[in-house]
N, C-alpha and C. Protein backbone atom coordinates (compact mmCIF):
# COMPACT_ATOMS: atom_id res chain seq x y z
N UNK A 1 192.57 -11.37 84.92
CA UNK A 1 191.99 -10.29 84.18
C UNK A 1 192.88 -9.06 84.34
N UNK A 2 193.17 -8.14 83.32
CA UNK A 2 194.65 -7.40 83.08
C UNK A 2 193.24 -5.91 83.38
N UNK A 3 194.27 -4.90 83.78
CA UNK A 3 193.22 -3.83 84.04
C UNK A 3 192.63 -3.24 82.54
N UNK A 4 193.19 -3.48 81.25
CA UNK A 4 192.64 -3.22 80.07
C UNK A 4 191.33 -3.22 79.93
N UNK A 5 191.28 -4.76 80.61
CA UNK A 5 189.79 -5.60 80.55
C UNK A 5 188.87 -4.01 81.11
N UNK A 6 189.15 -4.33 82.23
CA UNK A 6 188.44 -3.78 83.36
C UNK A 6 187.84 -2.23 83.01
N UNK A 7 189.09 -1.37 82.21
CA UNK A 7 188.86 0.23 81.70
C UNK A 7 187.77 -0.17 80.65
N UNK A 8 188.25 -1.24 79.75
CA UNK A 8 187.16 -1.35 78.59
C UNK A 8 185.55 -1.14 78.91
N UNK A 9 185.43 -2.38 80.22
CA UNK A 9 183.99 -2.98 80.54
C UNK A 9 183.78 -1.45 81.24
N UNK A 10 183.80 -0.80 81.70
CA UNK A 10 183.30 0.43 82.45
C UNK A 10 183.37 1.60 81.29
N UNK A 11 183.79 1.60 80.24
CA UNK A 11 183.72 2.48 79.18
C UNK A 11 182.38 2.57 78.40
N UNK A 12 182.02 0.58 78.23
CA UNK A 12 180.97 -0.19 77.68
C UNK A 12 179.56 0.24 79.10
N UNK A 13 179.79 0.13 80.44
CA UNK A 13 178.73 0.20 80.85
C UNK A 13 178.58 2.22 81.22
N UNK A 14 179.48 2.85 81.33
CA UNK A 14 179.02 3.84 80.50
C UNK A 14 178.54 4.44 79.69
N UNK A 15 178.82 3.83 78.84
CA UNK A 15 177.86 4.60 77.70
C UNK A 15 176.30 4.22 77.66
N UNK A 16 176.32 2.71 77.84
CA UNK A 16 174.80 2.83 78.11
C UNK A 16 174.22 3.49 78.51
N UNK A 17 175.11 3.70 80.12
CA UNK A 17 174.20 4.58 80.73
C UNK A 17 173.75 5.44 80.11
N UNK A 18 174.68 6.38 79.89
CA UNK A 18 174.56 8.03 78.90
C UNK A 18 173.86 7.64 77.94
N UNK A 19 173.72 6.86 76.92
CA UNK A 19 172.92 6.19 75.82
C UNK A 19 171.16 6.26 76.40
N UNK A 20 171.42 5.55 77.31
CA UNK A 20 169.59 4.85 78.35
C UNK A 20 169.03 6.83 78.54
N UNK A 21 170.02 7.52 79.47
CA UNK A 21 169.37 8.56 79.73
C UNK A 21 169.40 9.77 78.46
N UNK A 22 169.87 9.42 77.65
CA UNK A 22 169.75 10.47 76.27
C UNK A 22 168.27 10.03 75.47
N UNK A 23 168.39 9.23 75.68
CA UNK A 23 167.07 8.31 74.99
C UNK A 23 165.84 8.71 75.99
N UNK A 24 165.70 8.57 77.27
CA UNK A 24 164.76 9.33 78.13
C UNK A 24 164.41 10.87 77.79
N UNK A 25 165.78 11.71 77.50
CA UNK A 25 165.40 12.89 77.44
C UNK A 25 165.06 13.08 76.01
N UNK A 26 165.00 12.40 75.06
CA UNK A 26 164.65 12.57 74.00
C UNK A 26 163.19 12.19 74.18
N UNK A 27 162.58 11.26 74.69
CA UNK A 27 161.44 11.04 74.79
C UNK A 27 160.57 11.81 75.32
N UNK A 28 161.24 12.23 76.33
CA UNK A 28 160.52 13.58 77.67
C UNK A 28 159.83 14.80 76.28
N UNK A 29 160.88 14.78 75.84
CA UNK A 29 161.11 16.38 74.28
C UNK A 29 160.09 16.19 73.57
N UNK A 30 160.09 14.59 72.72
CA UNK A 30 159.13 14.42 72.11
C UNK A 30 157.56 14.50 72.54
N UNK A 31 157.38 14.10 73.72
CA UNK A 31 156.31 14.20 74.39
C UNK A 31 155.64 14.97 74.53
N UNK A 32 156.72 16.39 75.19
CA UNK A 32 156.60 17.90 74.99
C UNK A 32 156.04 18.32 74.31
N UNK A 33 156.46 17.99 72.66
CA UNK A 33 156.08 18.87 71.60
C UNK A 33 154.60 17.92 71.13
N UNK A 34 154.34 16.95 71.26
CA UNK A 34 152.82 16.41 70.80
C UNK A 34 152.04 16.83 71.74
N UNK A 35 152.57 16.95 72.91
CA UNK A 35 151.15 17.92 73.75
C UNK A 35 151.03 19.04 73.42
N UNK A 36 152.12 19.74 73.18
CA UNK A 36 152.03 21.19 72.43
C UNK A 36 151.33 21.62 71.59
N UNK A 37 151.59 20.18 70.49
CA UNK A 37 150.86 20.51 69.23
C UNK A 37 149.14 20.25 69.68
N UNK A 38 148.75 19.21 70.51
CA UNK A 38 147.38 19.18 71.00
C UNK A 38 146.87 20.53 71.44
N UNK A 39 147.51 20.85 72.38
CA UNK A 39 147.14 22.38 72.85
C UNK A 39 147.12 23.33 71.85
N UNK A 40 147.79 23.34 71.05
CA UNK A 40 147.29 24.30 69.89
C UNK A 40 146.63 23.91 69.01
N UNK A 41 146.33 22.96 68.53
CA UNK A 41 145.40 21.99 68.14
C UNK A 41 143.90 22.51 68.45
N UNK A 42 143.86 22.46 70.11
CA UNK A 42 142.61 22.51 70.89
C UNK A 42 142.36 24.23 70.84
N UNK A 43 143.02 24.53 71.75
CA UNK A 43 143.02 25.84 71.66
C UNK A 43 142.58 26.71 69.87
N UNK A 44 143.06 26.45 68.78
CA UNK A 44 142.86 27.00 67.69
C UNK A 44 141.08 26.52 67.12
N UNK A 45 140.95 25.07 67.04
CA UNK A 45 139.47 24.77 67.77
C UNK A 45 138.52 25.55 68.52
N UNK A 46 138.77 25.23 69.67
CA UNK A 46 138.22 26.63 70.29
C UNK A 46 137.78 28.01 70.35
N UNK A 47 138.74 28.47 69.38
CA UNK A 47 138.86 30.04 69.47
C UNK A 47 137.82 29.95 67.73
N UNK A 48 138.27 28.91 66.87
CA UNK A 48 137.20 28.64 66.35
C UNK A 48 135.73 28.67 66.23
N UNK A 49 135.31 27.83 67.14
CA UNK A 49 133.89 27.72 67.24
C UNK A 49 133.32 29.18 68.25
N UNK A 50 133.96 29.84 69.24
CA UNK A 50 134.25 31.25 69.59
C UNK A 50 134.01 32.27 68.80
N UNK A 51 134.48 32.24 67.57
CA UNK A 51 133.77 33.39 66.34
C UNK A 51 132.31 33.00 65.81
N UNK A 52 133.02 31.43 65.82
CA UNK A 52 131.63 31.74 64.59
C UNK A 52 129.84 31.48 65.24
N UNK A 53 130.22 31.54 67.12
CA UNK A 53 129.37 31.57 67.76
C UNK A 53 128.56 32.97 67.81
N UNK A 54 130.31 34.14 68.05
CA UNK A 54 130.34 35.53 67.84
C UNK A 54 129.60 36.09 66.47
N UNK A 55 130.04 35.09 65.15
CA UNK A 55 129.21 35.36 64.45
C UNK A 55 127.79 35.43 64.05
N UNK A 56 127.22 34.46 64.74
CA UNK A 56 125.85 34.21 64.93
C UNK A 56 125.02 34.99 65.65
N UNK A 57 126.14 36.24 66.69
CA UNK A 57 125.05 37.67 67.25
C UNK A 57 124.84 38.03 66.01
N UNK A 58 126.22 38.49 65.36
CA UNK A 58 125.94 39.31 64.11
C UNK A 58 124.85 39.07 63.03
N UNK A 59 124.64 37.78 62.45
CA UNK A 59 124.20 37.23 61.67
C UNK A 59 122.32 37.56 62.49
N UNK A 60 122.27 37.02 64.08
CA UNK A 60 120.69 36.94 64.23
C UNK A 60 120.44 38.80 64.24
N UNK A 61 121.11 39.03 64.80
CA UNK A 61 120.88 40.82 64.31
C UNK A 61 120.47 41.91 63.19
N UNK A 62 121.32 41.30 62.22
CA UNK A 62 120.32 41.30 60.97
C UNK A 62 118.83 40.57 60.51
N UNK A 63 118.59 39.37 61.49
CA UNK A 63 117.97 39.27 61.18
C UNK A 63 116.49 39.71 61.73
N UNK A 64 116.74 40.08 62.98
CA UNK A 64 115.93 40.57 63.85
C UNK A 64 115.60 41.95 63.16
N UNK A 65 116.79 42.85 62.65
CA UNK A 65 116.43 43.81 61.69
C UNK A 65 115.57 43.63 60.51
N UNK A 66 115.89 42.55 59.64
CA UNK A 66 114.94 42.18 58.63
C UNK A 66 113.33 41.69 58.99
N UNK A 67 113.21 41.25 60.25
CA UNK A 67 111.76 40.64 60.75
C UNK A 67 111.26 42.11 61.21
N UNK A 68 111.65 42.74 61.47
CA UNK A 68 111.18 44.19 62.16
C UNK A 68 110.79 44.95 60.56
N UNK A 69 112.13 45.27 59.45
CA UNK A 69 111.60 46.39 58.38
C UNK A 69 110.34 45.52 57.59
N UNK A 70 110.21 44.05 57.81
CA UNK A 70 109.15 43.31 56.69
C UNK A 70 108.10 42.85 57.58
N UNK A 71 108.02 43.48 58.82
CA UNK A 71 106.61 43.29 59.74
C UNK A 71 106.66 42.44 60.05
N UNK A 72 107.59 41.27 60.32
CA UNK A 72 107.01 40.14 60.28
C UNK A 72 107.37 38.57 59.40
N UNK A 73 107.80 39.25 58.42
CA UNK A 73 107.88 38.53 57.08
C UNK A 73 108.86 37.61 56.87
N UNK A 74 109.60 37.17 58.40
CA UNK A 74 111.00 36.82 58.32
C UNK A 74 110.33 34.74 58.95
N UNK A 75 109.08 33.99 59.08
CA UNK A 75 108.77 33.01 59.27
C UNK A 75 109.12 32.11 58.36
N UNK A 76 110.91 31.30 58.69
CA UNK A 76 111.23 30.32 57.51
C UNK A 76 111.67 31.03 56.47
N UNK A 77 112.44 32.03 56.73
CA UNK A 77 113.21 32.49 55.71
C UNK A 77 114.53 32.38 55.59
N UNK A 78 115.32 32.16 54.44
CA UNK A 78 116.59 32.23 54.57
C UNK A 78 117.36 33.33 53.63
N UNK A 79 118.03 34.19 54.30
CA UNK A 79 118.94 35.38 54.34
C UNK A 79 120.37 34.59 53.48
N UNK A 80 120.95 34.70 52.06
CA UNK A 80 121.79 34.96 51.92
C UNK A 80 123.21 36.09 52.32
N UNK A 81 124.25 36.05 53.17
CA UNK A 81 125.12 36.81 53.45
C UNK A 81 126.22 36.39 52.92
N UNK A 82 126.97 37.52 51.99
CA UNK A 82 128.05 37.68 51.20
C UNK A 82 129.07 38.48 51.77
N UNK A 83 130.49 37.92 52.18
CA UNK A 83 131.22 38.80 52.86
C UNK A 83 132.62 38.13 52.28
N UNK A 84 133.23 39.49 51.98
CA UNK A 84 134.07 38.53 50.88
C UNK A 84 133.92 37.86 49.44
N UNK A 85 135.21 36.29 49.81
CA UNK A 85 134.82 35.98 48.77
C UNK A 85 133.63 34.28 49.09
N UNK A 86 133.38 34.75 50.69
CA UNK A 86 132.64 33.59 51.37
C UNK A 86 131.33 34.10 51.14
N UNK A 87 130.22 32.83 51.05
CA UNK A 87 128.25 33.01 51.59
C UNK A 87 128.25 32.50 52.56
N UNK A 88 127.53 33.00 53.12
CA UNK A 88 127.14 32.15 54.08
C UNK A 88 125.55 32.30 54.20
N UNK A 89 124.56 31.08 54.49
CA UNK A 89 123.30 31.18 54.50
C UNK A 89 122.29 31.24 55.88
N UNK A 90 121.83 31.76 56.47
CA UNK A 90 121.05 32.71 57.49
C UNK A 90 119.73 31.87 57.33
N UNK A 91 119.10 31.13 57.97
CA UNK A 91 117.59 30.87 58.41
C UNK A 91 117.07 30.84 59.51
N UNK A 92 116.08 31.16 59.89
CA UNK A 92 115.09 31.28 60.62
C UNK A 92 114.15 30.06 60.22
N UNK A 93 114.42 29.19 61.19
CA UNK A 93 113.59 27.79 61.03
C UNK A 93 112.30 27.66 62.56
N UNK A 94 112.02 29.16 62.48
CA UNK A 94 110.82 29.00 63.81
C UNK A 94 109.86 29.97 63.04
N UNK A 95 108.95 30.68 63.94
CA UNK A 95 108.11 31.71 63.98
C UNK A 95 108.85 32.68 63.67
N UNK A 96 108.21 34.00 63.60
CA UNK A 96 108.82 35.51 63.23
C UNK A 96 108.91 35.77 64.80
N UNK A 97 110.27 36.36 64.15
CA UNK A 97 111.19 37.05 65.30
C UNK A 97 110.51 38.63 65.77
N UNK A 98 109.59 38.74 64.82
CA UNK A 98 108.73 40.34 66.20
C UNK A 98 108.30 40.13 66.83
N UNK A 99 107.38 38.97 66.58
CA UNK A 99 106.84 38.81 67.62
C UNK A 99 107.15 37.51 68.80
N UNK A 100 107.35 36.65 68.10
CA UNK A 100 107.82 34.83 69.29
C UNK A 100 109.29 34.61 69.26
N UNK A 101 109.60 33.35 69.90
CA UNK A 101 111.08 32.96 69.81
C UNK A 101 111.37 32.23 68.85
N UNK A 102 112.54 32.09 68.41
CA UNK A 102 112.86 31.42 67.17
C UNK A 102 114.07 30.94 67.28
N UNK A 103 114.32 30.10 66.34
CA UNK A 103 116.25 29.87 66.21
C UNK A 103 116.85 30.03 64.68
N UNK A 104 117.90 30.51 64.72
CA UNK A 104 118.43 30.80 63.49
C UNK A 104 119.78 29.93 63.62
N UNK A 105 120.09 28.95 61.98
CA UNK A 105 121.30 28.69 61.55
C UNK A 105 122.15 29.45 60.50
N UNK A 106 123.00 29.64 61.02
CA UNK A 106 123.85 30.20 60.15
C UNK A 106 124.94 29.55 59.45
N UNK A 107 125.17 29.11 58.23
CA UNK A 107 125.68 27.26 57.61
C UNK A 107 126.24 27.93 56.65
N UNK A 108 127.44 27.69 56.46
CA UNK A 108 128.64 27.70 54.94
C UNK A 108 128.78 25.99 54.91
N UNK A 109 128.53 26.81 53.49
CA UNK A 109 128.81 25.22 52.33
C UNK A 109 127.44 24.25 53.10
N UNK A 110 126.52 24.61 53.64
CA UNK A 110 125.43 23.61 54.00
C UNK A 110 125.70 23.01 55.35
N UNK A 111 126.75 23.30 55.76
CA UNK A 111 127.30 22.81 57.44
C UNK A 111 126.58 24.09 58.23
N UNK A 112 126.17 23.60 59.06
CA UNK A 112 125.63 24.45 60.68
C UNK A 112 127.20 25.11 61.15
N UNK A 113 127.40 26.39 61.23
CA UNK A 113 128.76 26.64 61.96
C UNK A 113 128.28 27.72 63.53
N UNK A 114 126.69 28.07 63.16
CA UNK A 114 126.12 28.61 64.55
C UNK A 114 124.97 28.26 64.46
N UNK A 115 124.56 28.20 65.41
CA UNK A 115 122.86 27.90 66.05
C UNK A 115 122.82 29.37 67.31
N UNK A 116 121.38 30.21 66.48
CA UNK A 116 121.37 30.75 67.86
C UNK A 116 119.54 30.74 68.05
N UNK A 117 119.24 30.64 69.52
CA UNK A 117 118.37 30.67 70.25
C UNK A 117 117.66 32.10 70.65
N UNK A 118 117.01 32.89 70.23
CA UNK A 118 116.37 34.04 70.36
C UNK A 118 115.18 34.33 70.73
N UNK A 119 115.00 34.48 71.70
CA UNK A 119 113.85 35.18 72.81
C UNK A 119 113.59 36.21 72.73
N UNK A 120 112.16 36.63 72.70
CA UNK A 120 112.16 38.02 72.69
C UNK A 120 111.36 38.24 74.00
N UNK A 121 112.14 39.38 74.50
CA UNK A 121 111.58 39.62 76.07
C UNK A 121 110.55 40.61 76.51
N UNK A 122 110.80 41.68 75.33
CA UNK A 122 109.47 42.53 75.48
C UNK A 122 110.03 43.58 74.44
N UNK A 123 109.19 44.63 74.75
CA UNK A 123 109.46 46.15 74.44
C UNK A 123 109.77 47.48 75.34
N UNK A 124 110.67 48.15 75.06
CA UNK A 124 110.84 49.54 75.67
C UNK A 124 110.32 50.47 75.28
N UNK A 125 109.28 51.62 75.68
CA UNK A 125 108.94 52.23 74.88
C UNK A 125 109.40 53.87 75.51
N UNK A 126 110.11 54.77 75.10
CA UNK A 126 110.37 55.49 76.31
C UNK A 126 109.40 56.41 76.45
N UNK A 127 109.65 57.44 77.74
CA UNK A 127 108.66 58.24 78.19
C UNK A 127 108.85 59.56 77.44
N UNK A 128 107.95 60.61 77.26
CA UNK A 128 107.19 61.43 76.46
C UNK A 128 106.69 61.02 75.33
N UNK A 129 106.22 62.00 74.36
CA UNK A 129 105.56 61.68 72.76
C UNK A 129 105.25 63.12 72.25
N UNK A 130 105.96 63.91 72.62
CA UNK A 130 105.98 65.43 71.90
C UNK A 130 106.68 65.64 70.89
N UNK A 131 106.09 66.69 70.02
CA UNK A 131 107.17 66.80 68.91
C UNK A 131 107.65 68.22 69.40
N UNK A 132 109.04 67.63 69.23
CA UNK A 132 109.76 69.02 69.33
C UNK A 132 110.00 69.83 68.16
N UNK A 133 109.90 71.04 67.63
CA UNK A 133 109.96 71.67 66.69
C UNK A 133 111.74 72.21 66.56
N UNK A 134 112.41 72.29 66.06
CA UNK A 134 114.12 73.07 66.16
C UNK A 134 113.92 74.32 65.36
N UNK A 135 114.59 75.12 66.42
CA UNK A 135 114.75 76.64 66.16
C UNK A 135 114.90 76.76 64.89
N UNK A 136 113.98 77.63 64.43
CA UNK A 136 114.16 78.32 63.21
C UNK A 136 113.33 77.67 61.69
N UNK A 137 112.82 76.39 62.36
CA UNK A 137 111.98 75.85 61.31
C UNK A 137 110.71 75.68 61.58
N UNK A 138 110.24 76.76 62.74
CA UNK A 138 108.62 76.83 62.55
C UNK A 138 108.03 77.15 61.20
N UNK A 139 106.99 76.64 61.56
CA UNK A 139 106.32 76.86 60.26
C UNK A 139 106.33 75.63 58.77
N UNK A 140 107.65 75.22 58.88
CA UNK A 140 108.07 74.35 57.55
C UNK A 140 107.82 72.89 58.44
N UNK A 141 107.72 72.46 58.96
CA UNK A 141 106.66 70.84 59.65
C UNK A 141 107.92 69.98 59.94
N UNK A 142 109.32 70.98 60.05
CA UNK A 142 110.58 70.13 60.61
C UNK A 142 110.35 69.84 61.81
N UNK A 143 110.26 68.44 62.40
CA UNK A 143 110.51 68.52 63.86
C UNK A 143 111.14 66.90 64.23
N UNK A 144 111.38 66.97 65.62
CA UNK A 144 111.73 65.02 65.99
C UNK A 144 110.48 64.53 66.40
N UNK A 145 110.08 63.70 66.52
CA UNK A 145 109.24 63.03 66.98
C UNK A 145 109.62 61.87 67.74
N UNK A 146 109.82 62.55 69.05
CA UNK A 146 110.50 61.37 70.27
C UNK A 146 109.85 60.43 70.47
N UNK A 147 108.23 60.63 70.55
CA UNK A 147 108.22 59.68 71.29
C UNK A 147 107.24 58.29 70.32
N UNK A 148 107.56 58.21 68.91
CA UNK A 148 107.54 56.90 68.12
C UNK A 148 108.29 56.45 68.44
N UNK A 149 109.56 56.15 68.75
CA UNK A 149 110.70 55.29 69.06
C UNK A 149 110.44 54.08 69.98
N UNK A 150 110.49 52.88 69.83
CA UNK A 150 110.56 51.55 70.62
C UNK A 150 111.77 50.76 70.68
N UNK A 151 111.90 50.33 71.96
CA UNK A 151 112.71 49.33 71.69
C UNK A 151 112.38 48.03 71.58
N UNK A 152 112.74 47.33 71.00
CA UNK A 152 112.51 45.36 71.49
C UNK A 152 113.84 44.95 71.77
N UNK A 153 113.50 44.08 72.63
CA UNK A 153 114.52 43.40 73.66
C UNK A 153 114.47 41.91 73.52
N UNK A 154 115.76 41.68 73.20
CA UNK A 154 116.06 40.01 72.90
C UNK A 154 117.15 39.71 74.04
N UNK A 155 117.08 38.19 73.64
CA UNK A 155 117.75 37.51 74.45
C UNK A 155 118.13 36.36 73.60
N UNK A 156 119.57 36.46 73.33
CA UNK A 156 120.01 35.68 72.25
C UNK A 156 121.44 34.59 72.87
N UNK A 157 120.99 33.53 72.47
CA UNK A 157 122.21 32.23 72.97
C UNK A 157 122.71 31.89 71.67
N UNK A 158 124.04 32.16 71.09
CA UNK A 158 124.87 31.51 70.41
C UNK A 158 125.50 30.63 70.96
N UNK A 159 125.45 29.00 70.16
CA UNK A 159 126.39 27.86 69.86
C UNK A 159 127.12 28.25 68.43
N UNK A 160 128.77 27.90 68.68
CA UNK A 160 129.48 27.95 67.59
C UNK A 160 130.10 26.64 67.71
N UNK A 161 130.15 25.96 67.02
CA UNK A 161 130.83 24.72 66.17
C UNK A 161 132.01 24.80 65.53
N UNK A 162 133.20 24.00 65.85
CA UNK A 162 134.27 24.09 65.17
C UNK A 162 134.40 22.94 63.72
N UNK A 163 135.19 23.54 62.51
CA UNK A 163 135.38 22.30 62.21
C UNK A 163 135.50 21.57 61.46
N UNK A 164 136.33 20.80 62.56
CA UNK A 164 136.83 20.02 62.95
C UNK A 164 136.96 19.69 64.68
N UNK A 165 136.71 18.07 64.77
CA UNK A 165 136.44 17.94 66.09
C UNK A 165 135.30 18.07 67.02
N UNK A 166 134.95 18.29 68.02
CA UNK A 166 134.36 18.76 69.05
C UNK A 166 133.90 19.53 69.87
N UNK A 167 134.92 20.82 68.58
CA UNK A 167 134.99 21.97 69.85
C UNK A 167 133.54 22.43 69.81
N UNK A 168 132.97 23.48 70.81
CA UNK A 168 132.05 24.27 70.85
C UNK A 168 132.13 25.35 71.69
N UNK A 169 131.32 26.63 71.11
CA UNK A 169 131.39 27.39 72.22
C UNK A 169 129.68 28.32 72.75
N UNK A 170 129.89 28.68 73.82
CA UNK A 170 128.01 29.23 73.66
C UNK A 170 128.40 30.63 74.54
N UNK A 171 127.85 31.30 73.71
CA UNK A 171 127.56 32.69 73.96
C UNK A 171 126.23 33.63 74.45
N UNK A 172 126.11 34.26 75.46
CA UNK A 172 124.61 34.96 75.29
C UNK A 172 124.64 36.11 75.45
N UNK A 173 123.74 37.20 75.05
CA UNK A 173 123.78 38.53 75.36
C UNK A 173 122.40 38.77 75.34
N UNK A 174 122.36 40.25 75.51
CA UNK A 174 120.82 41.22 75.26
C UNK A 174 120.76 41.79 74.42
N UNK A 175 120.43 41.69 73.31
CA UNK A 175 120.34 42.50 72.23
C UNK A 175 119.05 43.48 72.03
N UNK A 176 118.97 44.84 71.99
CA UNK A 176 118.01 45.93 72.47
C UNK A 176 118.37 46.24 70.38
N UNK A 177 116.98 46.15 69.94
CA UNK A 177 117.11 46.75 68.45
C UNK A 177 116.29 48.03 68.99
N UNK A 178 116.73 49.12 67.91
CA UNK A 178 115.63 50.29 68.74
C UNK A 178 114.95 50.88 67.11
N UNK A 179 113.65 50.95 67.26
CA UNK A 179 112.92 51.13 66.17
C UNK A 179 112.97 52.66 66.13
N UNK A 180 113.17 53.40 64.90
CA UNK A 180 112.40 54.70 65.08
C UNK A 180 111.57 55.33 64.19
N UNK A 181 110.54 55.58 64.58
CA UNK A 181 108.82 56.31 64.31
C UNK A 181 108.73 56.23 62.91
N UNK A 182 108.20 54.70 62.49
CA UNK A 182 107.50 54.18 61.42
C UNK A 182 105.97 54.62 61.33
């Protein structure tokens, strides 16, 4: 065997090599970027169902406003909301929200995109009930009247739904509506 041989065959098992480990790091890369894309994938999901959980304070807030100006009147109702060039549709599928707990969906295109859970915890009512008169309008029946003012106090759990997928997210706060002297 002439050393020709010999330079050739080590040229040949070279390159494999370099070949075998280019091919590893190409795979490592590819790998990289499909988890990447999952993670943003997931993550964009997420942050998804995150609004439109966020949306569902907004949405039961109005509606807690609307059960308060109609006494009542809000048992199984559904609230059209127009924002944009989107609807989205608002129900109350429990009791009235002045007085018991209820749950409201909030659904584009007929899909559920929030569910929220609303408790009502009581009322605030604050202390005095005098009318104060302001300088200079005695006589003409201008005055505040502090102490009509109430509050009601909720307790509201948003689920938001992504979607696509699985995602979800749940939100809760205190929501204090404050009435004044009806």
């Amino acid at each position: 065997m002439n050393t020709k041989d010999k330079s050739e065959g080590s040229i040949l098992v070279l390159t494999i090599i370099v070949l075998v480990f280019l091919g590893v790091v190409i795979m490592g890369v590819a790998h990289d970027v499909i988890m990447d894309l999952f993670l943003t994938r997931n993550t964009k999901l997420g942050n998804q169902a995150h609004f439109r959980a966020d949306s569902g304070f907004f949405a039961a807030e109005e509606m807690i406003g609307y059960a308060i100006d109609s006494r009542g009147g809000d048992n199984n109702t559904s609230i059209i909301i127009n924002y944009g060039t989107s609807s989205y549709t608002l129900e109350n599928i429990g009791d009235t929200l002045l007085n018991n707990n209820s749950t409201l969906l909030l659904k584009k295109d007929g899909k559920v995109i929030s569910q929220v859970n609303v408790q009502k915890l009581g009322l605030e009512v604050p202390e005095g009930g005098s009318i104060i008169i302001a300088a200079g309008y005695e006589g003409l029946g201008k005055g505040a009247g502090s102490g009509s003012n109430v509050s009601l106090v909720y307790k509201l759990v948003a689920t938001g739904n992504s979607t696509e997928g699985k995602a979800k997210s749940s939100l809760a706060e205190i929501y204090r509506y404050r009435s004044g002297g009806r």
